[in-house]
Protein backbone atom coordinates (compact mmCIF):
# COMPACT_ATOMS: atom_id res chain seq x y z
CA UNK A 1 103.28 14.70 -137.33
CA UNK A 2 105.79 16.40 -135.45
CA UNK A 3 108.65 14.98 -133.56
CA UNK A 4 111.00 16.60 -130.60
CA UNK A 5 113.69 14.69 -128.79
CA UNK A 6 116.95 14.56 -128.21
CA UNK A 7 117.88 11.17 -129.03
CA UNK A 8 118.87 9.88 -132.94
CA UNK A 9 115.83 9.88 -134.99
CA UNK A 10 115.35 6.15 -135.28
CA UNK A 11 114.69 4.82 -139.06
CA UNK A 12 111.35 4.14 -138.53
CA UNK A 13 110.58 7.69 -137.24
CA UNK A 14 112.51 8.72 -140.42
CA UNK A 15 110.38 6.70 -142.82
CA UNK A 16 107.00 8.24 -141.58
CA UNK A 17 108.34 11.87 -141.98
CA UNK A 18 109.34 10.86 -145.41
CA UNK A 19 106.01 9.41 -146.26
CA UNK A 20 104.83 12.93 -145.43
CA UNK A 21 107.29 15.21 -146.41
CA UNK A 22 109.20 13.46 -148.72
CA UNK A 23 112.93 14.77 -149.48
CA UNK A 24 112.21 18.07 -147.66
CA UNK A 25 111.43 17.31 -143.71
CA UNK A 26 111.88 20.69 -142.11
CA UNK A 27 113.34 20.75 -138.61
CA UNK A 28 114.63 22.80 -135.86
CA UNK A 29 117.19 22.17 -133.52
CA UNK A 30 117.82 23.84 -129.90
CA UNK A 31 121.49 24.23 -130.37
CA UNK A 32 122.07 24.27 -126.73
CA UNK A 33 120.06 21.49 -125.23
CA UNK A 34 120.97 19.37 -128.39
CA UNK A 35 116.83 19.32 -129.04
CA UNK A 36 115.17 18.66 -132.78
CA UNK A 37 111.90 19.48 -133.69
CA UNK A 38 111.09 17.79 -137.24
CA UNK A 39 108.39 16.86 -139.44
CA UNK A 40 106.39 20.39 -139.22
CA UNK A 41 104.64 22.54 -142.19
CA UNK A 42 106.25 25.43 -141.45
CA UNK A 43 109.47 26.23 -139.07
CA UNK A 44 107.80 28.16 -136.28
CA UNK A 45 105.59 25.33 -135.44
CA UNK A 46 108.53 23.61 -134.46
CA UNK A 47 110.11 26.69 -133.01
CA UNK A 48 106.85 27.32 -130.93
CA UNK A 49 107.14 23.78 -129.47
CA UNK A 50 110.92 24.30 -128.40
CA UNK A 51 110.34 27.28 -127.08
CA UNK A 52 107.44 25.68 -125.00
CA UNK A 53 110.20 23.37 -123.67
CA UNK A 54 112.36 26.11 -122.11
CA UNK A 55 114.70 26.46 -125.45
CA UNK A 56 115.76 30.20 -125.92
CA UNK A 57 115.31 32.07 -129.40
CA UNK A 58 119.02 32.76 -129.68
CA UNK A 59 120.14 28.77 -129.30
CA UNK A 60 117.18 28.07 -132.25
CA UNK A 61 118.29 27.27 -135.81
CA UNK A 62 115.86 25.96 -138.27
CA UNK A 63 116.96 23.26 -141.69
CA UNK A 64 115.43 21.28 -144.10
């Protein structure tokens, strides 16, 4: 399950990631347009969606 917005994660949206992923939820966030990508297996599927959206490679940082 993978989630992109640019609004707070809400709690409930938290819990389901960590019901999946645990402690570790890896995300990426569109430094620019203020956009996160979380809950993916690996950081480029995240990065793939952004950069779907019209986010540029430079403005992309990925976390955990």
């Amino acid at each position: 399950m993978i989630l992109t917005k640019r609004e707070p994660f809400t709690i409930e949206e938290i819990k389901r990631l960590k019901e999946l992923f645990a402690v570790y939820i890896k995300t990426v966030v569109d430094i620019e347009k203020k956009l996160c990508s979380a809950g993916c297996d690996r950081h480029f599927e995240s990065e793939k969606i952004l950069l779907q959206q019209g986010s540029k490679q430079k403005d992309l940082w990925g976390a955990g």
